[in-house]
N, C-alpha and C. Protein backbone atom coordinates (compact mmCIF):
# COMPACT_ATOMS: atom_id res chain seq x y z
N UNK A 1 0.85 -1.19 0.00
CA UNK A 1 0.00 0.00 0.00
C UNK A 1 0.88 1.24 0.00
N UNK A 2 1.02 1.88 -1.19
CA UNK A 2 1.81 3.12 -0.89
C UNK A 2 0.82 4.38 -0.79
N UNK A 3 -0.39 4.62 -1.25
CA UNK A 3 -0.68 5.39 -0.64
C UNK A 3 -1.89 5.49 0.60
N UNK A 4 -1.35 5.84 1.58
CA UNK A 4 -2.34 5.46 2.90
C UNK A 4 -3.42 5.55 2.55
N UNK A 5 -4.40 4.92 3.08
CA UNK A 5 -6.17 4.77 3.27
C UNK A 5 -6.64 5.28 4.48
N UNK A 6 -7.75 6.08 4.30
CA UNK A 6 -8.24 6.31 5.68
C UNK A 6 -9.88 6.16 5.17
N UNK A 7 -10.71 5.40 6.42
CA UNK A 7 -12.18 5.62 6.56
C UNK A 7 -12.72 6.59 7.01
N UNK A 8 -13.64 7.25 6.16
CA UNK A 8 -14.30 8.08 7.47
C UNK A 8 -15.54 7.95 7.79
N UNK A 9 -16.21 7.49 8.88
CA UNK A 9 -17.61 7.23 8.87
C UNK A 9 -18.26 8.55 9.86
N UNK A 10 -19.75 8.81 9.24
CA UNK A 10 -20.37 9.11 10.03
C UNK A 10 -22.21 8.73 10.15
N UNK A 11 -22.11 9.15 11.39
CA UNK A 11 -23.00 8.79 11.91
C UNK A 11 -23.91 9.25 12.38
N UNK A 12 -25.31 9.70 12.75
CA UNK A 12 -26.19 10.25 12.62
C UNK A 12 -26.53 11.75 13.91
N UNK A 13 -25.47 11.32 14.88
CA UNK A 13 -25.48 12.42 15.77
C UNK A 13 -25.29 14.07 15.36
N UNK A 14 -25.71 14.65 16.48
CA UNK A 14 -25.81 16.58 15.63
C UNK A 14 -23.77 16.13 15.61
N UNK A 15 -23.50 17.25 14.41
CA UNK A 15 -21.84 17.95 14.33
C UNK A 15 -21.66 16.69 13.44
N UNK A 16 -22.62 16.68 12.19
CA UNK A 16 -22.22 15.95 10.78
C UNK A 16 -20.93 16.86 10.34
N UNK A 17 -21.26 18.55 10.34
CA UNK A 17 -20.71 19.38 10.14
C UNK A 17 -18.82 18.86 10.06
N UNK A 18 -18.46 18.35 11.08
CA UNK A 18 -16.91 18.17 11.53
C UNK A 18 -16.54 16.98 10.59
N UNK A 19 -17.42 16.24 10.60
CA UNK A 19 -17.07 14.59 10.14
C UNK A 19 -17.24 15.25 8.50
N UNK A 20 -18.28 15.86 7.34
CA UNK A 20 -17.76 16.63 6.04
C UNK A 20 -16.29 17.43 6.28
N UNK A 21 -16.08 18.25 7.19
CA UNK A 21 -15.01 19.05 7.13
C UNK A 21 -13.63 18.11 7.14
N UNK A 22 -13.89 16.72 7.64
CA UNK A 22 -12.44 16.05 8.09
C UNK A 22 -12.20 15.28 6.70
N UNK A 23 -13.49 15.06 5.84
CA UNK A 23 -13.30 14.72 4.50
C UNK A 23 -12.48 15.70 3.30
N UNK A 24 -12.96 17.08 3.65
CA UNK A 24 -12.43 18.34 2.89
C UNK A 24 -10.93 18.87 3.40
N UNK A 25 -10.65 18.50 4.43
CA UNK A 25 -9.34 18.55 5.01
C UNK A 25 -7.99 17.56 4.02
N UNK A 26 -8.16 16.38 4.16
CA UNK A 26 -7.78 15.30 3.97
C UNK A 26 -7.45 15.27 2.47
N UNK A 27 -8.96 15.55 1.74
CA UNK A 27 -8.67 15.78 -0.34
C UNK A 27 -8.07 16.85 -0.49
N UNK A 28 -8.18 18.08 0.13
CA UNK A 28 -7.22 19.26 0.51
C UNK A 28 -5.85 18.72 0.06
N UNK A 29 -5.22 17.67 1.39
CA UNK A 29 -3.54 17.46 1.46
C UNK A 29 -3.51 16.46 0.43
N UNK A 30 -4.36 15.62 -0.32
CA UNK A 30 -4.06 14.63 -1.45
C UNK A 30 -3.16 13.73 -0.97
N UNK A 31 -2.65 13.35 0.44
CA UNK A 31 -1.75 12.75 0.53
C UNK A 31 -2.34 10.81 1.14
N UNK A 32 -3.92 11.00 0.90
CA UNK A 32 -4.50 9.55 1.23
C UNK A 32 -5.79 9.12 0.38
N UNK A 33 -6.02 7.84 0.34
CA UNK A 33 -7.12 7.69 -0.29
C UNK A 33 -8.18 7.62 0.83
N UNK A 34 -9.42 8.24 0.45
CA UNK A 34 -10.50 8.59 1.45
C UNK A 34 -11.73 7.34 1.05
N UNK A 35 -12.01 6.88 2.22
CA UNK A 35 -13.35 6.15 1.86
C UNK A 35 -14.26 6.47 2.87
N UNK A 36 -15.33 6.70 2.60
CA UNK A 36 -16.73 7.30 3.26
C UNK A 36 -17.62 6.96 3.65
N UNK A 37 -18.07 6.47 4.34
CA UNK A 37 -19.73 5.78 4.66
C UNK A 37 -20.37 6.80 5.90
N UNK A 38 -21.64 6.30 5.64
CA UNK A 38 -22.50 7.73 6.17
C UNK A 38 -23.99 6.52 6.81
N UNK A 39 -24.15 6.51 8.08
CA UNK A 39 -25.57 6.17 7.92
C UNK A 39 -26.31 7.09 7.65
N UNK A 40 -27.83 5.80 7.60
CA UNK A 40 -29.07 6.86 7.02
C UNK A 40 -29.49 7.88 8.04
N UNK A 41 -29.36 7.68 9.15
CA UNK A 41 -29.37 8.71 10.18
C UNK A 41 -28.73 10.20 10.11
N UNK A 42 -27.47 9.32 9.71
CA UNK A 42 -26.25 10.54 8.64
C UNK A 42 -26.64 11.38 7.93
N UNK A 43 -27.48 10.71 6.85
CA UNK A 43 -27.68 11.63 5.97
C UNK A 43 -28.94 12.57 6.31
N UNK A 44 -29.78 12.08 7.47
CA UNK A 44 -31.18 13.29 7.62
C UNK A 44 -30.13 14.22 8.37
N UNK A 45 -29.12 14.15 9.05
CA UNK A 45 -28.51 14.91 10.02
C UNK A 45 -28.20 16.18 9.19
N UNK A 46 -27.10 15.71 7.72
CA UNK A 46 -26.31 16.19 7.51
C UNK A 46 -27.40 17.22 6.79
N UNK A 47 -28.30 16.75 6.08
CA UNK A 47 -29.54 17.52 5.52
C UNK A 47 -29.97 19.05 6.16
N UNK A 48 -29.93 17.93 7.55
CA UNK A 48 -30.60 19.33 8.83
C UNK A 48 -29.43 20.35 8.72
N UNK A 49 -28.36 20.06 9.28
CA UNK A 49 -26.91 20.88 9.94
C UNK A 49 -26.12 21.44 8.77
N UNK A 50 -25.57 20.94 7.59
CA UNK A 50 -25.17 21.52 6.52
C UNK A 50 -26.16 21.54 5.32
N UNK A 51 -26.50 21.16 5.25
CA UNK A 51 -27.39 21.58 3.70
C UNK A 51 -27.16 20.09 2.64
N UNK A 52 -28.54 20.46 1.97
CA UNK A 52 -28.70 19.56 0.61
C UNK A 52 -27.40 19.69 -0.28
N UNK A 53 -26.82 18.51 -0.64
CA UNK A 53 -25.87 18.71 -1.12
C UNK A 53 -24.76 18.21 -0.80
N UNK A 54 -24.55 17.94 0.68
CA UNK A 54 -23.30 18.23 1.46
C UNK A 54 -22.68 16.95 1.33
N UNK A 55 -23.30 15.65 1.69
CA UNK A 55 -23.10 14.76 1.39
C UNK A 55 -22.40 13.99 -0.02
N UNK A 56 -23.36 14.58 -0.92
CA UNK A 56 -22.75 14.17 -2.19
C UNK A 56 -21.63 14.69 -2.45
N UNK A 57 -21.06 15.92 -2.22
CA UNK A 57 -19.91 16.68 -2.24
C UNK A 57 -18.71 15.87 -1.51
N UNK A 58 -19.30 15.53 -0.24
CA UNK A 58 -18.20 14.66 0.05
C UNK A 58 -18.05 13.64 0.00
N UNK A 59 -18.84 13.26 -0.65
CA UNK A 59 -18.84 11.97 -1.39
C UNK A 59 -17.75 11.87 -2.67
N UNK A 60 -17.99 13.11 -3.81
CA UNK A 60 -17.39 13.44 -4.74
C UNK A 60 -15.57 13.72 -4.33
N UNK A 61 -15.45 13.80 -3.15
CA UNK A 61 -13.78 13.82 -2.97
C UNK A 61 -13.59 13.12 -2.06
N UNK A 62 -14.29 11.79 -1.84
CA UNK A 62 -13.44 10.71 -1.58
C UNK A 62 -13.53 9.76 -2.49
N UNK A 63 -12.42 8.82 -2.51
CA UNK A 63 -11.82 7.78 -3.60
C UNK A 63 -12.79 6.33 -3.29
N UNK A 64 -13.85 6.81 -2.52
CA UNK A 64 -15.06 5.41 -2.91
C UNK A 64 -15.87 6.24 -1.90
N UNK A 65 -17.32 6.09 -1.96
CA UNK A 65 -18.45 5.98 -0.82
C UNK A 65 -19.03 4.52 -1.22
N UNK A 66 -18.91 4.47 0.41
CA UNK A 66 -19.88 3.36 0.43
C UNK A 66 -20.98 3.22 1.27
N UNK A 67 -21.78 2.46 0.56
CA UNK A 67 -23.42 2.30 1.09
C UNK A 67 -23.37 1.67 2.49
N UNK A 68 -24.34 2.00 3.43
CA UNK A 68 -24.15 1.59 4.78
C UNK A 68 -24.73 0.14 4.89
N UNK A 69 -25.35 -0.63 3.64
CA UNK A 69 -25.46 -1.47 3.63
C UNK A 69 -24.55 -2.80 3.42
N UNK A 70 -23.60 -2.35 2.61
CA UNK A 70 -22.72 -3.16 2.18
C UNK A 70 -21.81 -3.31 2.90
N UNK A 71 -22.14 -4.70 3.60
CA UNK A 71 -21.24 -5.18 4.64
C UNK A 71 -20.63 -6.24 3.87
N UNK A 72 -20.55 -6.34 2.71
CA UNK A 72 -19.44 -7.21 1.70
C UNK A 72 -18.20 -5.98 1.19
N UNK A 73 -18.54 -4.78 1.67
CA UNK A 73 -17.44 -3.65 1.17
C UNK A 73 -16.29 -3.97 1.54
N UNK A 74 -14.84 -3.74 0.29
CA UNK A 74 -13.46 -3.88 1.11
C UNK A 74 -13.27 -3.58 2.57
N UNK A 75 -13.69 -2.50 2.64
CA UNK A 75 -13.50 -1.86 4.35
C UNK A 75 -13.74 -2.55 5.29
N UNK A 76 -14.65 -3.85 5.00
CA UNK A 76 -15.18 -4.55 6.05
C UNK A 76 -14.40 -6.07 6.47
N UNK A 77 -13.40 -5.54 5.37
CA UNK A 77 -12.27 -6.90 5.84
C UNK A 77 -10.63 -6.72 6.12
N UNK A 78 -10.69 -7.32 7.02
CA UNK A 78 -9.01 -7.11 7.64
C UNK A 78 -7.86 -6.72 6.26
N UNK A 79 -8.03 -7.50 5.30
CA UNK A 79 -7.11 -7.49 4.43
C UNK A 79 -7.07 -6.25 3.40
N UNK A 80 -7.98 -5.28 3.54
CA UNK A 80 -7.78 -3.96 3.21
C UNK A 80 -7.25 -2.89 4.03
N UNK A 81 -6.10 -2.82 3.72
CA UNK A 81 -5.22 -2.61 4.93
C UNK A 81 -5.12 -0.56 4.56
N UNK A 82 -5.58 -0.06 5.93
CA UNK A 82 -5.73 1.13 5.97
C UNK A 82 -5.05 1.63 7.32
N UNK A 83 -4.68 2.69 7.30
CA UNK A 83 -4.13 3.59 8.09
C UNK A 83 -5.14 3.49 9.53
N UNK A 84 -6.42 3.79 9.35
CA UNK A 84 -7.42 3.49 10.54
C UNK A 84 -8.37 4.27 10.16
N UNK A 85 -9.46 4.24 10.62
CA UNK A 85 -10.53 5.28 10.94
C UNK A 85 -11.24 6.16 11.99
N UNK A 86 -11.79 7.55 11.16
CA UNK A 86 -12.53 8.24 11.97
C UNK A 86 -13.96 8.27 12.02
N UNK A 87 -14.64 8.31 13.10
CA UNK A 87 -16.05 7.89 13.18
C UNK A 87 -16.47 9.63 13.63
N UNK A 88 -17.21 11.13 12.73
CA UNK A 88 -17.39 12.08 13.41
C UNK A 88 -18.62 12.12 12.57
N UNK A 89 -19.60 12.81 13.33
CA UNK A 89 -19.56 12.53 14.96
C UNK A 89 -20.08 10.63 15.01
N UNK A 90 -19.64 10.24 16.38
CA UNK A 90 -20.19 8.96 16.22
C UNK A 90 -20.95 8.96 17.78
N UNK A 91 -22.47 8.64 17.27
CA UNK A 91 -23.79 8.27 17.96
C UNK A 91 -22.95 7.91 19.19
N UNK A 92 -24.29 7.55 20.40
CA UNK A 92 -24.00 6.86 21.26
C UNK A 92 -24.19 4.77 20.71
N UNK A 93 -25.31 4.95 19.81
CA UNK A 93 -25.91 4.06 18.96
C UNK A 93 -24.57 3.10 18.59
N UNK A 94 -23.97 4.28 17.66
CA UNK A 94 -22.87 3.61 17.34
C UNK A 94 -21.62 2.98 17.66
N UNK A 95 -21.25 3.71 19.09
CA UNK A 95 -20.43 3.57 20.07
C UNK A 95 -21.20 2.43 20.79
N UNK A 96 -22.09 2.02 21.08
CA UNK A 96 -22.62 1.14 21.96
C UNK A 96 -22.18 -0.42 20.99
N UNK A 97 -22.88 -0.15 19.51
CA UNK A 97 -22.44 -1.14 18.89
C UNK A 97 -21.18 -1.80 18.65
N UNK A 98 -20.45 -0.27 18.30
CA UNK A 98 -18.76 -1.30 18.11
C UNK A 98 -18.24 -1.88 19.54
N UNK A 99 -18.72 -0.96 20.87
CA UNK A 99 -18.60 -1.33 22.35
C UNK A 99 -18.83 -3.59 22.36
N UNK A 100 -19.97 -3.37 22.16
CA UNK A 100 -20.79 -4.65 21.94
C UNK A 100 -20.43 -5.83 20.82
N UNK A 101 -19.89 -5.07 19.78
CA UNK A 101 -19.51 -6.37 18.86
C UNK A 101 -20.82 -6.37 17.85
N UNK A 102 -21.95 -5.47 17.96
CA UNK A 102 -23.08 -5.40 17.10
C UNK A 102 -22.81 -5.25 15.50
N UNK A 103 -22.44 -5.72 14.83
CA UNK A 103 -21.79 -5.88 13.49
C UNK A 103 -23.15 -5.43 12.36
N UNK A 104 -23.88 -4.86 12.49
CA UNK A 104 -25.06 -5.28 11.85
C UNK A 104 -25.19 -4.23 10.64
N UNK A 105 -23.77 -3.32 10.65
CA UNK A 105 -23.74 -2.03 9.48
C UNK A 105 -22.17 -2.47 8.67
N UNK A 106 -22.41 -1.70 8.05
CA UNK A 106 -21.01 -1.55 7.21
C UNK A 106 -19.96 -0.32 8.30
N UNK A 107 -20.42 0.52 9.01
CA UNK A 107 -20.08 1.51 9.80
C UNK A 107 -19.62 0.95 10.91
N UNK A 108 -20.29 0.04 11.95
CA UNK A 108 -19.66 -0.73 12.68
C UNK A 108 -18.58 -1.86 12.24
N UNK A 109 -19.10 -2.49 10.97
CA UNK A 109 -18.01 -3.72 10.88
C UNK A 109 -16.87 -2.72 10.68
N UNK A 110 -16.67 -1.75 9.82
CA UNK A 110 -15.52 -1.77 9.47
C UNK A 110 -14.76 -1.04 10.76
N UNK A 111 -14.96 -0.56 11.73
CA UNK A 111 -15.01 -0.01 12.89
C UNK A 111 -14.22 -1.58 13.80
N UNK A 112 -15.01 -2.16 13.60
CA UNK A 112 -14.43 -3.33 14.51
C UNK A 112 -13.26 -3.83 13.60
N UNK A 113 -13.31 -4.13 12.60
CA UNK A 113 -11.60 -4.37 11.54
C UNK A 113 -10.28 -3.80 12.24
N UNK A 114 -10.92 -2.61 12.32
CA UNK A 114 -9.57 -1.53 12.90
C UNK A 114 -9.13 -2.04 14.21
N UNK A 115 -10.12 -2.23 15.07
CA UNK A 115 -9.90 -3.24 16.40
C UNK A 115 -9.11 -3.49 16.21
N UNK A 116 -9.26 -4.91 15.35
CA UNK A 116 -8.55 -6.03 15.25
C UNK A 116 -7.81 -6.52 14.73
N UNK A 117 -7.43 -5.44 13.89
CA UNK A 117 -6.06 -5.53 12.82
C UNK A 117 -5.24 -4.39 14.07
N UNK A 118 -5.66 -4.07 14.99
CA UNK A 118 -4.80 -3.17 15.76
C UNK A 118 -4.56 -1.72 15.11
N UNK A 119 -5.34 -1.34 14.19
CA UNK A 119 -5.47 0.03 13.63
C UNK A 119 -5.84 1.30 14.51
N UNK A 120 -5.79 2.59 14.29
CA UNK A 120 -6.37 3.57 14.94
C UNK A 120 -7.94 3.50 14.86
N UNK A 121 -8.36 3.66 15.75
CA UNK A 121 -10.02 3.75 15.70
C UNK A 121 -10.00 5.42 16.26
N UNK A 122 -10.63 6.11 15.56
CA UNK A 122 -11.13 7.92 16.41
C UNK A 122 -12.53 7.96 16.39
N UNK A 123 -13.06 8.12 17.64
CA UNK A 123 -14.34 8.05 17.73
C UNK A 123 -14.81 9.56 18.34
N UNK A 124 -15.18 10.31 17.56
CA UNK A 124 -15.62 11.25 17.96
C UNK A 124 -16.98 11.68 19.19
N UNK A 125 -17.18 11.17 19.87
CA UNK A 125 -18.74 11.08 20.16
C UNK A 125 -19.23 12.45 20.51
N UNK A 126 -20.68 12.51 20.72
CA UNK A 126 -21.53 13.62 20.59
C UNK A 126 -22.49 13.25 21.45
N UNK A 127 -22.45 13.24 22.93
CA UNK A 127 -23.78 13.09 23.82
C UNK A 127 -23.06 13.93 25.20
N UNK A 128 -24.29 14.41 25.70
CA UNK A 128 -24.20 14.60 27.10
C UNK A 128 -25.89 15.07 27.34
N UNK A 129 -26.00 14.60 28.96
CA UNK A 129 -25.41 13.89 29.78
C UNK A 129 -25.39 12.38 29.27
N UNK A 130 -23.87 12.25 29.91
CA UNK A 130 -24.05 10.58 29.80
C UNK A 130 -24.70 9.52 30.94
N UNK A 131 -24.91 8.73 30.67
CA UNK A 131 -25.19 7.55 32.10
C UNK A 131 -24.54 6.72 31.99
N UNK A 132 -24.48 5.81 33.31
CA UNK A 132 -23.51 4.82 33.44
C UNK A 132 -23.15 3.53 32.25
N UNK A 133 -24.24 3.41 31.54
CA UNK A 133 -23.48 2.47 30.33
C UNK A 133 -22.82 3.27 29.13
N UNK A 134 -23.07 4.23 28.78
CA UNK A 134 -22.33 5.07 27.74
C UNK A 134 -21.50 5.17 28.44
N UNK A 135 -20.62 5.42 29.56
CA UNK A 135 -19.57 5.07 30.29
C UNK A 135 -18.90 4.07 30.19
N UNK A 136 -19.39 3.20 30.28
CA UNK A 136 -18.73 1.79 30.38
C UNK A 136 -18.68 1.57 28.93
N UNK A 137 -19.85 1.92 27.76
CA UNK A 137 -19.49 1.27 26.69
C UNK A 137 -18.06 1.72 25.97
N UNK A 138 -17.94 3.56 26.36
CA UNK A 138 -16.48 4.16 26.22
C UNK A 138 -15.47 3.39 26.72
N UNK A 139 -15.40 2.92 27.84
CA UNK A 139 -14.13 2.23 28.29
C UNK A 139 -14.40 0.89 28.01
N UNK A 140 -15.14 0.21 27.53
CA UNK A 140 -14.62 -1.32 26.28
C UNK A 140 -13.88 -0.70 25.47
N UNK A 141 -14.43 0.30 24.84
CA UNK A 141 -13.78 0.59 23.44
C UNK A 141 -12.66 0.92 23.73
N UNK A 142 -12.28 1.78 24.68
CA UNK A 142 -10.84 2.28 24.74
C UNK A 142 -10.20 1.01 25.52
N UNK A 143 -10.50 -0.10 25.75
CA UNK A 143 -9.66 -1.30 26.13
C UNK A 143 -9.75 -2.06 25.18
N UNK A 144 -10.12 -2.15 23.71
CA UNK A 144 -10.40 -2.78 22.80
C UNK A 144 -9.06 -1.74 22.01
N UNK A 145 -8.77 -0.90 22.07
CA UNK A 145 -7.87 0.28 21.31
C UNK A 145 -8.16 1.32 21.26
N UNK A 146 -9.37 1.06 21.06
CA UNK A 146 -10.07 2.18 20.16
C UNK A 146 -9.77 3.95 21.12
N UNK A 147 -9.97 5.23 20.57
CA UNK A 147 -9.50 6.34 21.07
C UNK A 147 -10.87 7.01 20.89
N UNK A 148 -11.06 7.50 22.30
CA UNK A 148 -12.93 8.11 22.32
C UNK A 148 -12.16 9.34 22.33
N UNK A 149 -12.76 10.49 21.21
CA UNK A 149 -12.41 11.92 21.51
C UNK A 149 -13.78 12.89 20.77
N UNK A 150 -14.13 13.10 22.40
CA UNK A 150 -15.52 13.94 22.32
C UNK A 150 -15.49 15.22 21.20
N UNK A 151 -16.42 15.57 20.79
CA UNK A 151 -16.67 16.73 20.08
C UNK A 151 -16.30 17.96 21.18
N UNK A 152 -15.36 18.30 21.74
CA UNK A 152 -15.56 19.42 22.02
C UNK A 152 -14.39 20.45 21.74
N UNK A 153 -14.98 21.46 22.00
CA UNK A 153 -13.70 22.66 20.98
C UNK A 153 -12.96 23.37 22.12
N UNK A 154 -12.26 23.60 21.71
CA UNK A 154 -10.93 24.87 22.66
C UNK A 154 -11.26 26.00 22.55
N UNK A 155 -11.50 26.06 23.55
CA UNK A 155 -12.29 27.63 23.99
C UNK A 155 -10.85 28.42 24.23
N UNK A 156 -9.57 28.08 24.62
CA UNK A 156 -8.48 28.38 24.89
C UNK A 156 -8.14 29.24 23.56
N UNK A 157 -8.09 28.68 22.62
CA UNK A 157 -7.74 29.36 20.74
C UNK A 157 -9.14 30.47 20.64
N UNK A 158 -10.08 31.14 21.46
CA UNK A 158 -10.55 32.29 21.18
C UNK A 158 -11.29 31.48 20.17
N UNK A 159 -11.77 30.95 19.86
CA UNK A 159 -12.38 30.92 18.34
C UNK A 159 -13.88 31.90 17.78
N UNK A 160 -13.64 32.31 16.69
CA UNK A 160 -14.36 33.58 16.48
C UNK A 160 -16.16 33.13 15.69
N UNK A 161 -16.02 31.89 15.51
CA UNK A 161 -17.17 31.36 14.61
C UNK A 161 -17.21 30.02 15.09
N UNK A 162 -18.36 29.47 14.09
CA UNK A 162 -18.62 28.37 15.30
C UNK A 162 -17.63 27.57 13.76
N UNK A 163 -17.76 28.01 12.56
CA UNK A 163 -16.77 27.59 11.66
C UNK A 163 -15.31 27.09 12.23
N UNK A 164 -14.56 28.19 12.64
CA UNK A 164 -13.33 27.85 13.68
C UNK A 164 -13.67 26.53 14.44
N UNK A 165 -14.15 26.74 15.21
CA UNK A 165 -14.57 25.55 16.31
C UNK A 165 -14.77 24.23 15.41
N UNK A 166 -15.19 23.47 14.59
CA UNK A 166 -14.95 23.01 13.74
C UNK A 166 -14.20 22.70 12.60
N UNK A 167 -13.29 23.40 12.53
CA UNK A 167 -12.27 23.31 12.05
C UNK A 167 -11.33 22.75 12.75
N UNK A 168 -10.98 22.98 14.28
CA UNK A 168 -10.24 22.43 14.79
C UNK A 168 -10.25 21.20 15.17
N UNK A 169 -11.96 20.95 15.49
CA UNK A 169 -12.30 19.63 15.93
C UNK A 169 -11.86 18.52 14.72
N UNK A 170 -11.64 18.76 13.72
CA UNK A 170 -11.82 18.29 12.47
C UNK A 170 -9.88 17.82 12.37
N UNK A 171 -9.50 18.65 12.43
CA UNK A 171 -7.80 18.84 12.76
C UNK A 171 -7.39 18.05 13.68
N UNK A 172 -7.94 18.06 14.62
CA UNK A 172 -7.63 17.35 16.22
C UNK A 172 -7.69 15.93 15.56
N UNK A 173 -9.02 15.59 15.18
CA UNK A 173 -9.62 13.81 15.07
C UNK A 173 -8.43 13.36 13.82
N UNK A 174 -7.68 14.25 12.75
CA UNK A 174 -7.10 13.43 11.91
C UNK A 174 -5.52 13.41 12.35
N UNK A 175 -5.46 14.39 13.65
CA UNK A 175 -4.14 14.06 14.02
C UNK A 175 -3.92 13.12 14.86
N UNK A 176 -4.92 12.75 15.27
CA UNK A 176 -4.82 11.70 16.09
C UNK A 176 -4.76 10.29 15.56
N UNK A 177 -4.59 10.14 14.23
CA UNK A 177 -4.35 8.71 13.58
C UNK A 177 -3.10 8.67 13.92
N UNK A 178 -2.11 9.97 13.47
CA UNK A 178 -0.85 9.50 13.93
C UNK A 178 0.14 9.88 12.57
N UNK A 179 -0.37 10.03 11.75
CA UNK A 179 0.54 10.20 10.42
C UNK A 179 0.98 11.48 10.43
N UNK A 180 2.24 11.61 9.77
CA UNK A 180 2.08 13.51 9.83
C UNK A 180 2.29 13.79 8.27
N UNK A 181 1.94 12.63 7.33
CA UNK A 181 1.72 13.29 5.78
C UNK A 181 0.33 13.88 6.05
N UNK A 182 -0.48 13.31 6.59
CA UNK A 182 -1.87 13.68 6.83
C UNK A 182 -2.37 14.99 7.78
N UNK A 183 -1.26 15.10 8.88
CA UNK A 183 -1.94 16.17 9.72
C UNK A 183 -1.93 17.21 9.45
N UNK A 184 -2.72 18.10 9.43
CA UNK A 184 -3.18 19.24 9.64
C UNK A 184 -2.82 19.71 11.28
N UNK A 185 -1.52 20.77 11.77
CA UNK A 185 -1.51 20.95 13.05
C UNK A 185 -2.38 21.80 13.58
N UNK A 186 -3.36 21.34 14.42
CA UNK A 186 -4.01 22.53 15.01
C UNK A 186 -3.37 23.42 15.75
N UNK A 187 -3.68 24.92 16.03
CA UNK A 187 -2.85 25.45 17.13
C UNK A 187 -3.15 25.17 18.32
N UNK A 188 -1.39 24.88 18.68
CA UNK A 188 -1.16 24.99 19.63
C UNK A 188 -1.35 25.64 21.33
N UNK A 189 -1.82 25.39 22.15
CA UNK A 189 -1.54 25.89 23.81
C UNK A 189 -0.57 26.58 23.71
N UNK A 190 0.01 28.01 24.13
CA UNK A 190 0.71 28.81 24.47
C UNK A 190 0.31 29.95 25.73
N UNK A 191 1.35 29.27 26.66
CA UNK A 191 0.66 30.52 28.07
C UNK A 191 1.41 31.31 28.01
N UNK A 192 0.81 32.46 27.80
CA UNK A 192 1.26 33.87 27.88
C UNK A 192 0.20 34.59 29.07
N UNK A 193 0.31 34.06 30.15
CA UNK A 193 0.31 34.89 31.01
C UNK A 193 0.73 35.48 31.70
N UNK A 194 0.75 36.54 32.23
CA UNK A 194 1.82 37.68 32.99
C UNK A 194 2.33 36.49 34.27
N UNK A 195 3.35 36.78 34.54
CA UNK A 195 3.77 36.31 35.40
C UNK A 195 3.06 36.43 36.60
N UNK A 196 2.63 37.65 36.62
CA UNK A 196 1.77 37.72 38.05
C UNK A 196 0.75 38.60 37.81
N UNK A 197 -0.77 37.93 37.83
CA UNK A 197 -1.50 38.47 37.65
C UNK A 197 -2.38 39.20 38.73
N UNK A 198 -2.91 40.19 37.81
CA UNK A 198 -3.67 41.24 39.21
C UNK A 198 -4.93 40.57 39.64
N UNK A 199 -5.02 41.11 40.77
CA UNK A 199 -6.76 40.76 41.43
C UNK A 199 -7.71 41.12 40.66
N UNK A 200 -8.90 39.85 40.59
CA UNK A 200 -9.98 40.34 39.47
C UNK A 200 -11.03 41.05 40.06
């Protein structure tokens, strides 16, 4: 495989928004082949939050979409050997399933592949409040490999739009595969605070 593969799935939770942007990031650097799957949940989301259209667009710059049905898709077997995948945003639904071993999508199987070929799994999730089994189903996954990293943005970087804020989230989830042909660096933490600050 010389040029890396990455999945990106999403899944029907609000902040479709991040999971299109991490697709437009990625055909941006040209430096991987992109494959896409979207549940149907996905797509009323993405309908609601970005607009008619949005989907197919990112569909159009990745190097396959695939149907959430097709659990015969390359992606869904160990021997299509990819860099790993990102799940943004990914359900509690969905997190419960790959948690569980629920194989019953093309979005989960190929989710569990990464498991088990020892790949990066990025799971973005999108709930609060949580309860005690969305708890626990997070920590299978992260004892299975897998890397839970919530939707939330850095209020630290000032961000001026909710665009920004998404952008970074989007930056964050593909640096966290680990490649650096692929990353996009988000900025950085820098304390610049006075050494000694006055009484507020």
């Amino acid at each position: 495989m010389n040029t890396p593969r990455v999945i990106v799935g999403i899944s029907g939770a609000s902040g479709a928004a991040v999971g299109i942007r991490i697709v437009e990031l990625l055909a941006a650097r040209d430096a991987c082949e992109i494959h896409l799957v979207a549940t149907r949940a996905a797509e009323r989301t993405i309908r609601h939050e970005v607009g008619d259209g949005a989907l197919a667009r990112a569909a159009a710059l990745s190097h396959r979409y695939h149907h959430i049905d097709d659990v015969g898709a390359c992606i869904a077997s160990g021997s299509f050997r990819a860099l790993g995948m990102i799940i943004a945003p990914c359900s509690i639904r969905s997190l419960s399933a790959i948690a569980s071993g629920n194989l019953d999508t093309l979005l989960t199987r190929a989710a569990d592949v990464q498991l088990k070929e020892r790949r990066k799994l990025v799971l973005m999730l999108r709930e609060s409040p949580l309860h005690l089994g969305h708890i626990r189903s997070m920590a299978q996954v992260t004892e299975y490999g897998g890397i839970v990293a919530p939707l939330a943005p850095a209020f630290y970087l000032r961000p001026q739009s909710l665009s920004e804020m998404i952008e970074h989230m989007a930056m964050r989830a593909i640096g966290l595969l680990g490649a650096d042909d692929l990353s996009v660096p988000p900025p950085e933490w820098s304390d610049d605070t006075p050494p000694t600050c006055p009484r507020p």
